[in-house]
Protein backbone atom coordinates (compact mmCIF):
# COMPACT_ATOMS: atom_id res chain seq x y z
CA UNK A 1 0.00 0.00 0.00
CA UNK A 2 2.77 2.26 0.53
CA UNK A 3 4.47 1.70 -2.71
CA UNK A 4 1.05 2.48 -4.85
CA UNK A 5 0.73 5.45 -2.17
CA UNK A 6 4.30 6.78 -3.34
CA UNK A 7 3.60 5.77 -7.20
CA UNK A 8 0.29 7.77 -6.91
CA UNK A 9 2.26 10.66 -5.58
CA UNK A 10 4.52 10.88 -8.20
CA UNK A 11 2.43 9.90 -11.25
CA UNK A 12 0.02 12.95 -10.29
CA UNK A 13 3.17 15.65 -9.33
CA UNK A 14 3.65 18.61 -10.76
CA UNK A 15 4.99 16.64 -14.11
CA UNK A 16 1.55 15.90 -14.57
CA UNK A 17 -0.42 19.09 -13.32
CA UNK A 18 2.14 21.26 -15.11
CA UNK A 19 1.99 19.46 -18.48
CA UNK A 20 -2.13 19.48 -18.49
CA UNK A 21 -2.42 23.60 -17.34
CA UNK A 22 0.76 24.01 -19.93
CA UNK A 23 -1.68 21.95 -22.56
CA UNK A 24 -4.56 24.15 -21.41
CA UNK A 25 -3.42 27.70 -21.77
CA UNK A 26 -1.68 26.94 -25.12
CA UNK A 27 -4.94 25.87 -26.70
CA UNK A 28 -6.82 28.83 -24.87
CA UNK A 29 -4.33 30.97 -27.18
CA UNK A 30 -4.72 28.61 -30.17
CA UNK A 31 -8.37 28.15 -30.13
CA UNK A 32 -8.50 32.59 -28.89
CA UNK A 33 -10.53 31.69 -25.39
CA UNK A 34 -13.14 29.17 -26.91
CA UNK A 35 -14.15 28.84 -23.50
CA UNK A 36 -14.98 32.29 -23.13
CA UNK A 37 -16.09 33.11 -26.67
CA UNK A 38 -18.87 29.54 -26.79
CA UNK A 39 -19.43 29.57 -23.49
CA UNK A 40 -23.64 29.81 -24.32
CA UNK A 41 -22.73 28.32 -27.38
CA UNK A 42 -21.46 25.28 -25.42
CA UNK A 43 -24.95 24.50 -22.88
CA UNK A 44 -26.77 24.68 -26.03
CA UNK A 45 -24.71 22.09 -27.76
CA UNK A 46 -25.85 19.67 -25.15
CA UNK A 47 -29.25 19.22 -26.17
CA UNK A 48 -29.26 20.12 -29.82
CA UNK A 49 -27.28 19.42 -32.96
CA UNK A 50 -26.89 16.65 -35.64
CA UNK A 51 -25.33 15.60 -39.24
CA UNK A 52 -23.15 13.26 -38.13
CA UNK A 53 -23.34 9.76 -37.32
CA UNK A 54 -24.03 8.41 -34.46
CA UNK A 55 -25.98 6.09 -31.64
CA UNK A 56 -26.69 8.74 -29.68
CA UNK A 57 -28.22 12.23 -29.66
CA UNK A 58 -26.44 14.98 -28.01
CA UNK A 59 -28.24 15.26 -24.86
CA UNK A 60 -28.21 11.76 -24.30
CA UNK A 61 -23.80 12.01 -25.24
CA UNK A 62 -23.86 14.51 -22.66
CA UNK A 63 -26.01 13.20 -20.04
CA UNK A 64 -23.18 9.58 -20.31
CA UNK A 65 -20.00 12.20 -20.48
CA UNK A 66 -22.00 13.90 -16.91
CA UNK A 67 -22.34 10.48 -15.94
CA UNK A 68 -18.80 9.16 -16.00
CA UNK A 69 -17.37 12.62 -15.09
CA UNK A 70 -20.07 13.93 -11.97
CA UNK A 71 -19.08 11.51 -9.00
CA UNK A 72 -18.27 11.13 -5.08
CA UNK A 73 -15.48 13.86 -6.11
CA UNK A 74 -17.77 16.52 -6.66
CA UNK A 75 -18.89 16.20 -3.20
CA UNK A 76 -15.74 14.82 -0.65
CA UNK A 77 -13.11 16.11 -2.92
CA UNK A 78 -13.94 19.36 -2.91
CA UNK A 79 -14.59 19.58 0.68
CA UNK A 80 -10.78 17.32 1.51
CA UNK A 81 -9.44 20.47 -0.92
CA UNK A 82 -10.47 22.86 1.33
CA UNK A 83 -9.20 21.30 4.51
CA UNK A 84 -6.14 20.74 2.70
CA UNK A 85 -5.66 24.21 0.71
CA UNK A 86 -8.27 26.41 2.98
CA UNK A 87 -10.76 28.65 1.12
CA UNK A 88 -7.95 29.78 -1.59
CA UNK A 89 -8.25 26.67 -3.19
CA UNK A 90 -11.10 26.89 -4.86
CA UNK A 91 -10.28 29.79 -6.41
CA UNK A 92 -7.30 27.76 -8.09
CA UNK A 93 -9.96 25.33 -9.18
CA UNK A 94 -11.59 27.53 -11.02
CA UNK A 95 -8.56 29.08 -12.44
CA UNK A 96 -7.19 25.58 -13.41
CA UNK A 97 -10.84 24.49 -14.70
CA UNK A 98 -11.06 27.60 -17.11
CA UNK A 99 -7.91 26.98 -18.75
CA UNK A 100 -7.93 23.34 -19.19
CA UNK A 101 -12.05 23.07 -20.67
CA UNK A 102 -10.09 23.70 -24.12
CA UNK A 103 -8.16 20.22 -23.16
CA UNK A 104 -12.02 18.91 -23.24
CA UNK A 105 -13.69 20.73 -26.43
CA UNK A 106 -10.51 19.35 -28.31
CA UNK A 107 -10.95 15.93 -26.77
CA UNK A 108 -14.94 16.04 -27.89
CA UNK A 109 -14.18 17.46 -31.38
CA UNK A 110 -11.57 15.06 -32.14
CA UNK A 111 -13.47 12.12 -30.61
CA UNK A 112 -16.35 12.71 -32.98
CA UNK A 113 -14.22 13.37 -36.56
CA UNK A 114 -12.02 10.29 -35.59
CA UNK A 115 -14.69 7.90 -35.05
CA UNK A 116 -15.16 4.63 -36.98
CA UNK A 117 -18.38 3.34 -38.03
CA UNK A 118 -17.96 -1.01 -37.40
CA UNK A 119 -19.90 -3.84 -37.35
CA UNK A 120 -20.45 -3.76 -33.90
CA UNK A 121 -21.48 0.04 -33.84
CA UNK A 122 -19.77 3.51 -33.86
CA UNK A 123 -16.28 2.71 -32.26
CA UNK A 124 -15.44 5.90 -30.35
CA UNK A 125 -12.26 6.97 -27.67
CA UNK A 126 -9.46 9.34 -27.52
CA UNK A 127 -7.27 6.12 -29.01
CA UNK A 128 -8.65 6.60 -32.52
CA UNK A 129 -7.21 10.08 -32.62
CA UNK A 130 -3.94 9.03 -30.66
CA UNK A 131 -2.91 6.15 -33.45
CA UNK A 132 -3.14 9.27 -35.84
CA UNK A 133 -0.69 11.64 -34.07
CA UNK A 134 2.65 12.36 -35.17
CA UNK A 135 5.50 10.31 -33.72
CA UNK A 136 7.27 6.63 -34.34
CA UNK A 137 4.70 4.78 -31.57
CA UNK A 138 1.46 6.50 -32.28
CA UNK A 139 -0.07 3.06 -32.87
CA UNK A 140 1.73 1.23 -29.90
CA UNK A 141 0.42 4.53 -27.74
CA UNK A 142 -3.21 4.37 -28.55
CA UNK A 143 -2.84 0.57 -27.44
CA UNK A 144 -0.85 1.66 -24.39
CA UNK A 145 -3.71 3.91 -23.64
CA UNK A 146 -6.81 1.41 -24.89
CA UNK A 147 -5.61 -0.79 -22.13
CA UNK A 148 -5.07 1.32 -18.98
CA UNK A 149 -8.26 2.76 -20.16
CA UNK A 150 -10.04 -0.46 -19.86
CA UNK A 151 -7.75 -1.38 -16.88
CA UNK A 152 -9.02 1.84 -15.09
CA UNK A 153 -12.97 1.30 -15.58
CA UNK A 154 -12.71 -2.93 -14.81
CA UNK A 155 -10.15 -2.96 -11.71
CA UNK A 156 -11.05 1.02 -10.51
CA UNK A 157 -13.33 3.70 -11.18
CA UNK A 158 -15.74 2.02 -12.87
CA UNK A 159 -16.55 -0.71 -10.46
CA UNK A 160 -15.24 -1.34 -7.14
CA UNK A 161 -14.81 2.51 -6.35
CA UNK A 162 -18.39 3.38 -7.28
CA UNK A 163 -20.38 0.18 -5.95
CA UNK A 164 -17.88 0.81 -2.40
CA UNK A 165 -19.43 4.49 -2.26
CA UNK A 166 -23.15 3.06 -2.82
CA UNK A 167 -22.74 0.81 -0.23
CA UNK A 168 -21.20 2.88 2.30
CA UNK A 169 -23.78 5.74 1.75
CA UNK A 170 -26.20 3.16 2.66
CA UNK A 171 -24.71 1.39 5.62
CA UNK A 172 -24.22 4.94 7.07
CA UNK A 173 -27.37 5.95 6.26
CA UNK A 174 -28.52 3.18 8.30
CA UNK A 175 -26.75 3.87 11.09
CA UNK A 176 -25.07 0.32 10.81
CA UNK A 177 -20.96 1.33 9.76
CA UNK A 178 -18.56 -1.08 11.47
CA UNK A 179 -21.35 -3.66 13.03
CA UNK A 180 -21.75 -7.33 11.46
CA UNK A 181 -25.38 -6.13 10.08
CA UNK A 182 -23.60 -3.11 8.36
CA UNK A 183 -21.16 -5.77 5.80
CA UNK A 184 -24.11 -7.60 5.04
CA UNK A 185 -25.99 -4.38 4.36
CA UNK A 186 -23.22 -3.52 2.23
CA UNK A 187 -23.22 -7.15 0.61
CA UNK A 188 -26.41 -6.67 -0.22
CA UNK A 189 -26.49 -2.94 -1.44
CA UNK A 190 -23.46 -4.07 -3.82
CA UNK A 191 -25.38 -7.56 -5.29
CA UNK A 192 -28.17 -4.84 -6.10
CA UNK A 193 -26.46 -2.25 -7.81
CA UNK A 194 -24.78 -5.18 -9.89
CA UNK A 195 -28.42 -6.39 -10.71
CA UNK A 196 -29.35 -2.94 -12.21
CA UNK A 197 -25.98 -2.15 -13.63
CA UNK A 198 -26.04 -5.53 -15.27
CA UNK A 199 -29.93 -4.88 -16.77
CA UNK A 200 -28.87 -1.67 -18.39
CA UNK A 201 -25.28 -3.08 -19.58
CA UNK A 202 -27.28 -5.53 -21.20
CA UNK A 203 -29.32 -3.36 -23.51
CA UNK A 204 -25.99 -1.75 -24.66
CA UNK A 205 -25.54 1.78 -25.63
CA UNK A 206 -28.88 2.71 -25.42
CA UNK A 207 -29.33 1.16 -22.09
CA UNK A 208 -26.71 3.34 -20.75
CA UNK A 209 -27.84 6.58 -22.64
CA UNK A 210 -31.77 5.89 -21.15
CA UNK A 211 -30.60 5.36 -17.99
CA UNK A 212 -28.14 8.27 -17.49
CA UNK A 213 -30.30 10.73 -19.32
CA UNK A 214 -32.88 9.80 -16.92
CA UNK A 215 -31.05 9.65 -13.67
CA UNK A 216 -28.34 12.58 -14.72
CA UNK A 217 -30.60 15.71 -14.96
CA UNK A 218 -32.51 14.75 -11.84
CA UNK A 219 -29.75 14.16 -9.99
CA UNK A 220 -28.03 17.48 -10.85
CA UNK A 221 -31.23 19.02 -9.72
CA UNK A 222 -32.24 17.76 -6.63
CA UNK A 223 -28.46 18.23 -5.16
CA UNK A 224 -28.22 22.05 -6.73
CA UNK A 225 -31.50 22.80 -5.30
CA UNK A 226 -30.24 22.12 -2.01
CA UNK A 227 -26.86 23.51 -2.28
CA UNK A 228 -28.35 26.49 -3.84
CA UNK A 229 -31.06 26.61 -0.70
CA UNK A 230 -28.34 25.74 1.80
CA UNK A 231 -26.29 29.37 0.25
CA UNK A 232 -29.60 31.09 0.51
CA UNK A 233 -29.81 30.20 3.84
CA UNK A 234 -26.38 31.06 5.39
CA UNK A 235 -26.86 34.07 2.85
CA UNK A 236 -25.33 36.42 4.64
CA UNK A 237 -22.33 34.62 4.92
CA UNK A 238 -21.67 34.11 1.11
CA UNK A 239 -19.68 37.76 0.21
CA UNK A 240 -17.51 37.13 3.36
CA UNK A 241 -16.84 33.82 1.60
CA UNK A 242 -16.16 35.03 -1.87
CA UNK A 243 -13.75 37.66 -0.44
CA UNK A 244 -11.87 34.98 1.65
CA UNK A 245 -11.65 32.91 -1.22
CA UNK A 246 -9.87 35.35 -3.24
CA UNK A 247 -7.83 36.41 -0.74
CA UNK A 248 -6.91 33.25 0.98
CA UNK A 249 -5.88 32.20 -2.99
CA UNK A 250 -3.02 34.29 -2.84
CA UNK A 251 -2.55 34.59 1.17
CA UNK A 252 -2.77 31.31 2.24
CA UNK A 253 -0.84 31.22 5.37
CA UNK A 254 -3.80 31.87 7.89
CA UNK A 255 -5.97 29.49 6.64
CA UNK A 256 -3.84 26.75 6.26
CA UNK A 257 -1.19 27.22 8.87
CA UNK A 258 2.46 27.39 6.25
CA UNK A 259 3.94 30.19 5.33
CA UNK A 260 5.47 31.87 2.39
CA UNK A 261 5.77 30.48 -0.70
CA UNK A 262 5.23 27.02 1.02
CA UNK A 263 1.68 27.63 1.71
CA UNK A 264 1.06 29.13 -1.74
CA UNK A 265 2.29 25.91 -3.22
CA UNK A 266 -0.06 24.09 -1.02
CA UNK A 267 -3.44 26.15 -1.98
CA UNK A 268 -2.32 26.22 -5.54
CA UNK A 269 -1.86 22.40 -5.41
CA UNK A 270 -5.07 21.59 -3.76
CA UNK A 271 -7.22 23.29 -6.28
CA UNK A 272 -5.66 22.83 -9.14
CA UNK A 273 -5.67 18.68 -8.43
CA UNK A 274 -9.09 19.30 -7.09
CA UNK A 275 -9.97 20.45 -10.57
CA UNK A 276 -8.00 18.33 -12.78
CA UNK A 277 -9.38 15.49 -11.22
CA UNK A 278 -13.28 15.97 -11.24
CA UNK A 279 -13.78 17.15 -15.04
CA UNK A 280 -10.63 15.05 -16.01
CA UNK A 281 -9.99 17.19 -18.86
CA UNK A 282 -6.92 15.90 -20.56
CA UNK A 283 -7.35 12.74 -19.79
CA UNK A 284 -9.20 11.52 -23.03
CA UNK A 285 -12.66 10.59 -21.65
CA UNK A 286 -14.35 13.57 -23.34
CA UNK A 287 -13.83 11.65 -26.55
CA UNK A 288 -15.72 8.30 -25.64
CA UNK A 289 -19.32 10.21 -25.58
CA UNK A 290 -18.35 12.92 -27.84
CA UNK A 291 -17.98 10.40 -30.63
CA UNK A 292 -21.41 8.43 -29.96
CA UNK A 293 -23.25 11.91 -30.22
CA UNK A 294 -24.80 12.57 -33.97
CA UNK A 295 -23.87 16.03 -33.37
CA UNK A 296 -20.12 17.48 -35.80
CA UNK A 297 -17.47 17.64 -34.51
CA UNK A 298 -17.71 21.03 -33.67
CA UNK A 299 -20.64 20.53 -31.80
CA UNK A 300 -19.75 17.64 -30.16
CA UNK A 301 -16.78 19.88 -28.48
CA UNK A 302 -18.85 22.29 -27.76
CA UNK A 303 -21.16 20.01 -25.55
CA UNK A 304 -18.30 18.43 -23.78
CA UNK A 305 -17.13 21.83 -22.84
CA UNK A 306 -20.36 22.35 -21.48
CA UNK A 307 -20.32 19.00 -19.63
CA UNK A 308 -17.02 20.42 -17.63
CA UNK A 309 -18.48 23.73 -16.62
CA UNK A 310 -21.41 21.54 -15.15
CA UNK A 311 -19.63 19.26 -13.14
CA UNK A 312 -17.08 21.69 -12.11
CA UNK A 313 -18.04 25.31 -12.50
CA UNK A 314 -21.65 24.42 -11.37
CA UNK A 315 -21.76 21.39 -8.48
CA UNK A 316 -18.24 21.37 -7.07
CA UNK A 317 -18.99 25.37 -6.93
CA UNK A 318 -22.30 24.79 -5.15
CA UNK A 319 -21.01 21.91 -2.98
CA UNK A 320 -17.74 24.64 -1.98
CA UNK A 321 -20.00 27.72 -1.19
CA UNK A 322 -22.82 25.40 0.65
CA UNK A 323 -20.17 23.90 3.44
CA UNK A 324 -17.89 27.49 3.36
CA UNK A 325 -21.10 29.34 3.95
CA UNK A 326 -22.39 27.35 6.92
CA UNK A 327 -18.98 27.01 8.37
CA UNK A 328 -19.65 23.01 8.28
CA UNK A 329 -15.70 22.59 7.07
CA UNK A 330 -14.75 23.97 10.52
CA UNK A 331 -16.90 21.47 13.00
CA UNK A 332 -16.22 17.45 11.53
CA UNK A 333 -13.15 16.00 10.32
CA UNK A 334 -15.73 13.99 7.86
CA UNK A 335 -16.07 14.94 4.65
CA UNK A 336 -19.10 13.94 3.73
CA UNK A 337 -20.46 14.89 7.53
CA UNK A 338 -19.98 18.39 6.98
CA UNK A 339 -22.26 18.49 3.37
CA UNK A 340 -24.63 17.02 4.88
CA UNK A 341 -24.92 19.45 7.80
CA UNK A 342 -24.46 22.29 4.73
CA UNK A 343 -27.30 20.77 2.67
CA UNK A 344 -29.31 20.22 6.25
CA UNK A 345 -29.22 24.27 6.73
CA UNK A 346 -27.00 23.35 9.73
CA UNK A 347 -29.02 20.76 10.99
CA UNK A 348 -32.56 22.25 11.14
CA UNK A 349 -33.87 21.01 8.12
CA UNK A 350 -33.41 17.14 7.87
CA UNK A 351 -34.86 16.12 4.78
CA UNK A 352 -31.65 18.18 3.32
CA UNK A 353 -29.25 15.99 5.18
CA UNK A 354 -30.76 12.26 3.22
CA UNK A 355 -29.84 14.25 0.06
CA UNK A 356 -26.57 13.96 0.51
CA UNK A 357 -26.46 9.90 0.61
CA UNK A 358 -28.67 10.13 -2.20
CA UNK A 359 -26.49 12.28 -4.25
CA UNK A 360 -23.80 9.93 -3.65
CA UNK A 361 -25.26 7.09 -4.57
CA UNK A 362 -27.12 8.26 -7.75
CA UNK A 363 -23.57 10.11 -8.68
CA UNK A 364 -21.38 6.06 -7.96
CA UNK A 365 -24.01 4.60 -9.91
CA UNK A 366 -24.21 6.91 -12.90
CA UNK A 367 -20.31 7.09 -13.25
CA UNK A 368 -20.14 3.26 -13.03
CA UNK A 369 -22.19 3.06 -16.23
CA UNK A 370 -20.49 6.16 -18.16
CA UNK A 371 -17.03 4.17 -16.91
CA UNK A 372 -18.02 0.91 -17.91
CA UNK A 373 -18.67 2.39 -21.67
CA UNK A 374 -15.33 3.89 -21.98
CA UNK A 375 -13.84 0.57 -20.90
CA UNK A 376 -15.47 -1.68 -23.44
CA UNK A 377 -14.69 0.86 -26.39
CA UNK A 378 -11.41 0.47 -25.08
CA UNK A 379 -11.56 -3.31 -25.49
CA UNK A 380 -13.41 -3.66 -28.31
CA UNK A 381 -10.30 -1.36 -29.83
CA UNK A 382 -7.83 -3.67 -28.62
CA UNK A 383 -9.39 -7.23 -29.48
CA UNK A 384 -12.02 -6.21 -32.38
CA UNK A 385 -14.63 -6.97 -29.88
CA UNK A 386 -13.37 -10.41 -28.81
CA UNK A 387 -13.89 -10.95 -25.25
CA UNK A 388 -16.82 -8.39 -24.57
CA UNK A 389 -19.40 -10.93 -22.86
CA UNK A 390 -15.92 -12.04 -20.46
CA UNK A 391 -15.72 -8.52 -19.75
CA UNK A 392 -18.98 -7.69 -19.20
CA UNK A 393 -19.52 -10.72 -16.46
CA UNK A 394 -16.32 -9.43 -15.16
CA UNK A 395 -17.58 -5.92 -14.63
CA UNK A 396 -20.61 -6.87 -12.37
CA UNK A 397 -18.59 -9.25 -10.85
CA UNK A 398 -16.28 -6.61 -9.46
CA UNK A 399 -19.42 -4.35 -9.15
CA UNK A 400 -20.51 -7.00 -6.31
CA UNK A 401 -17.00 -7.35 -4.65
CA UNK A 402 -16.58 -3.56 -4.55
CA UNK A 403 -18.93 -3.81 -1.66
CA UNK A 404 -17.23 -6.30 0.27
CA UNK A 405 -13.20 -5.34 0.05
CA UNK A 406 -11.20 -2.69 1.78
CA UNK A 407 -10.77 0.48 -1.38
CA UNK A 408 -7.39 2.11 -0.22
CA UNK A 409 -5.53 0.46 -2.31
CA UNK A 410 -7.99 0.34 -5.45
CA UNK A 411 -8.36 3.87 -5.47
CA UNK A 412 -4.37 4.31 -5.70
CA UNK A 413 -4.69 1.76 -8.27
CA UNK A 414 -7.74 3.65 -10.56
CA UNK A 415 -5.57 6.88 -9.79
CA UNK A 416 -2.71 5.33 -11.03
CA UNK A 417 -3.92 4.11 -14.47
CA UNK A 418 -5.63 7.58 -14.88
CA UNK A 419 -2.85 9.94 -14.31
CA UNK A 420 -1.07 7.21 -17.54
CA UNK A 421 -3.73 8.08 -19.68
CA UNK A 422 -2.90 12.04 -19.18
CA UNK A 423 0.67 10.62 -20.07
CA UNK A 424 -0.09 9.62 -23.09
CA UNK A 425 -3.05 11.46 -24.52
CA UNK A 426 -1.61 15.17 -24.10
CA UNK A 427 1.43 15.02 -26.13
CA UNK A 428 -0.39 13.35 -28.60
CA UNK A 429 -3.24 15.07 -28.51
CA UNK A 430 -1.07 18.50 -29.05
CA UNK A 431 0.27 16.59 -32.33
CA UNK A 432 -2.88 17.22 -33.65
CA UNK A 433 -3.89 21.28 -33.04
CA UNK A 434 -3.15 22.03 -37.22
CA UNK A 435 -6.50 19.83 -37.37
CA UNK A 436 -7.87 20.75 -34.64
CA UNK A 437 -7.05 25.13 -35.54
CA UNK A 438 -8.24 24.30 -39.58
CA UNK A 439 -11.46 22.41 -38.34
CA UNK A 440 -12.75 25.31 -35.95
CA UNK A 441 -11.86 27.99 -38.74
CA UNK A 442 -13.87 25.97 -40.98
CA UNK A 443 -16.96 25.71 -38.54
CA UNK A 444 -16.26 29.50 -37.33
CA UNK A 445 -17.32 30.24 -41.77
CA UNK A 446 -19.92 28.11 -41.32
CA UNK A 447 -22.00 29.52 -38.25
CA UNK A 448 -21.07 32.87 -39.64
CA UNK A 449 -22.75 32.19 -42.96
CA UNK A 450 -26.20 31.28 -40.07
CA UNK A 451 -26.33 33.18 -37.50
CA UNK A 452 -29.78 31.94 -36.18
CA UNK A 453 -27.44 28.84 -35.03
CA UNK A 454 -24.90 30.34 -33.00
C-alpha cells in the first residue's frame, strides 16, 4: 500500500499538473478563449445538434459524459481540498478548470471526426485520434492507452470505487458502519447495484444513454436545489466567503497554517488537483461520448465543454460555497459529515441531510455506467470486440465485490492508471492542433454564414 501510495504521488506531481495547465493555456491561445467566446454556445450544444453519425443524440452524449465525469469527487473532494488548501483553493480550481475546458472541447471534437463506423457500432475513444498523431509509436500509444483505459474502468473507477461508495452511503445511512449487520448491508447494497448495472449493460448503448439521461438531470437538480437553498440560507455569509476565497488564494498562510511560498504551493496544489481530477480534462474521456453523439465535430466539443463547466463550474462550486457558507468545514473531520450538515441548513432542516447519501449514490451509480462504456470501447479497440461478454460478467462481478473489500488500495490503483492516460493522450493530442485550428476555422465560416445557429 505504501508503494502504490508513493507511485500515486509521483504519477500525479507537478509533471503531470504542469503538463495538463501548460496543454490548457496553449490551446486557450490557439483556439482565442473558446471557453470564453462559446461559453452559451457550449450549454446549447448539449441538447441540440446533428449531421453526423451516431448512436446517440447529443443530450443523451452529454447526459453519459455527466455520468462518467459527476461523481463522489464533486462532493468529498472538494470539501478534503479545502481542509487541505483552505478557502484559496477553490479559487485555483476555477482558475485551473477555465484553462484546461479547451483540453475537453478538443478531446470532444476530435473524438467525434475520428470515429469509426464497425460492425459492432460507432467505435469511439481518444485512441482513434492518438494512433493518428505524429511520432514513431502513435499506434503502440493508442494501445498503451486502450488498455489502462479499460484497466481503469474494470479494476477502478468504474466498479469497485463506485459500488464501495453506494454501499457505504447506505450502511451509514442506516446507522449500521462497522457492526456485522452493516457488511451484510453492504453485501447486499453491492449484489443490487450489480443487478441494475447488469440490466442496463445488457441493452448496450442505449441502455446506458436511457438510464443516465434519466437519472443525470434529476440528480443534478435535486443536489443544486439544495446547495443552492443551503447558500440562501447562510446568505449572509456568502460575500464574506467570496472575499476569503480570493484572498486566501493568494494569502494562504492563515488558513492553512504554512507560510510563504510554502503555503502558496499548497493552496495552488489543492485546487488545481481538485480540478483536474473531477472534469478530467486531458485525460481523453471527453472523446468516448463525444464520438457516440450525432452532433459534428464542432458541436460535439462544444457540448463536452459544457459537460465540464457543469460538473465543475456548477456542483463542485455549489457543494464549496454550501459547506464554506455554513462554516460546516470547521466542526467534523468527515467529509461527507460536513455536506450534509451544509445541505441540512446546519441541521434544522433534515430532509436536506438524506440528500446527501442520495447524491452519492445516484452520482457512484451513474459514473459506473459512463465508466463501464469507456472501458469496453477500449476493449473492443484492442481485441475487435473479442472478449466483450468475459468482460462484461467481469464488470458486475467486481461491481458485487466492490462492496465487500477494503478500497485504499484500489483507489491508488484507478488513480494510477488515470494519471497514464494524461501521459499519453496530451502530447499526442497536441500533435494534432493544425486539425484541430483548420477544423474550428472551418466551422467559425460556417455559423457565420447562419447566424440563427450560434
Amino acid at each position: 500500500m505504501n508503494f502504490l501510495t508513493k507511485l500515486g504521488k509521483l504519477v500525479w506531481g507537478a509533471p503531470l499538473l504542469f503538463l495538463i495547465l501548460g496543454a490548457g493555456i496553449l490551446l486557450t491561445v490557439l483556439l482565442r478563449g473558446i471557453q470564453l467566446r462559446r461559453a452559451p454556445s457550449s450549454l446549447s450544444a448539449m441538447f441540440r445538434g446533428g449531421g453526423g453519425e451516431g448512436a446517440l443524440s447529443p443530450f443523451q452524449s452529454s447526459c453519459v459524459a455527466l455520468a462518467a465525469t459527476i461523481g463522489t469527487g464533486n462532493i468529498i473532494g472538494v470539501v478534503t481540498a479545502i481542509w487541505a488548501g483552505g478557502p484559496g483553493a477553490i479559487f485555483w480550481m476555477w482558475l485551473s478548470t477555465l484553462l484546461c475546458i479547451p483540453l475537453r472541447f478538443a478531446e470532444g471534437y476530435l473524438g467525434c471526426k475520428y470515429k469509426r463506423a464497425e460492425k459492432g457500432g460507432v467505435l469511439s475513444g481518444a485512441f482513434l485520434y492518438i494512433e493518428r498523431s505524429k511520432g514513431p509509436f502513435a499506434k503502440g500509444s493508442a494501445m498503451m492507452y486502450a488498455f489502462f483505459c479499460m484497466m481503469s474502468a474494470l479494476l477502478g473507477m468504474g466498479t469497485m470505487v463506485q459500488s464501495r461508495s453506494i454501499a457505504d452511503a447506505v450502511v451509514n445511512l442506516a446507522g449500521a458502519s462497522g457492526t456485522p449487520s452493516g457488511f451484510y448491508l453492504a453485501a447486499g447494497v453491492a449484489l443490487l447495484t450489480a443487478t441494475l448495472a447488469a440490466v442496463a449493460i445488457a441493452k448496450g448503448v442505449d441502455g446506458i444513454a436511457n438510464t443516465t439521461s434519466l437519472l443525470v438531470p434529476f440528480m443534478l437538480i435535486l443536489y443544486c436545489a439544495f446547495g443552492i437553498g443551503a447558500i440562501c440560507y447562510f446568505g449572509e455569509n456568502l460575500l464574506p466567503v467570496l472575499r476569503e476565497i480570493v484572498v486566501s488564494a493568494f494569502h494562504p498562510a492563515a488558513a492553512i497554517g504554512g507560510v510563504g511560498g510554502a503555503a502558496l504551493i499548497q493552496v495552488m496544489r489543492a485546487g488545481v488537483s481538485r480540478g483536474v481530477f473531477t472534469n478530467e480534462s486531458g485525460l481523453g474521456s471527453g472523446a468516448f461520448a463525444a464520438g457516440a453523439s450525432r452532433g459534428t465535430p464542432f458541436q460535439a466539443g462544444l457540448a463536452q465543454m459544457g459537460v465540464v463547466f457543469i460538473d465543475t463550474i456548477v456542483v463542485c462550486t455549489i457543494t464549496a460555497l454550501a459547506v464554506l457558507c455554513s462554516g460546516a468545514h470547521l466542526s467534523t473531520s468527515d467529509p461527507v459529515g460536513a455536506v450534509v450538515s451544509a445541505l441540512s441548513f446546519g441541521g434544522r432542516f433534515q430532509l436536506g441531510g438524506f440528500v446527501v447519501p442520495f447524491s452519492l449514490i445516484l452520482f457512484a451509480f451513474t459514473s459506473a455506467l459512463g465508466v463501464y462504456y469507456f472501458g469496453v470501447q477500449s476493449l473492443r479497440y484492442l481485441t475487435g470486440g473479442y472478449g466483450a461478454s468475459l468482460y462484461n460478467y467481469l464488470y458486475v462481478l467486481f461491481l458485487v465485490l466492490g462492496g465487500l473489500l477494503p478500497m485504499g488500495a484500489v483507489w491508488q490503483i484507478a488513480d494510477i492508471f488515470n494519471g497514464l492516460l494524461g501521459f499519453i493522450h496530451i502530447p499526442a493530442l497536441l500533435t494534432l492542433t493544425p486539425v484541430l485550428i483548420a477544423g474550428v476555422r472551418a466551422a467559425r465560416k460556417e455559423l457565420d454564414k447562419k447566424p440563427k445557429i450560434r
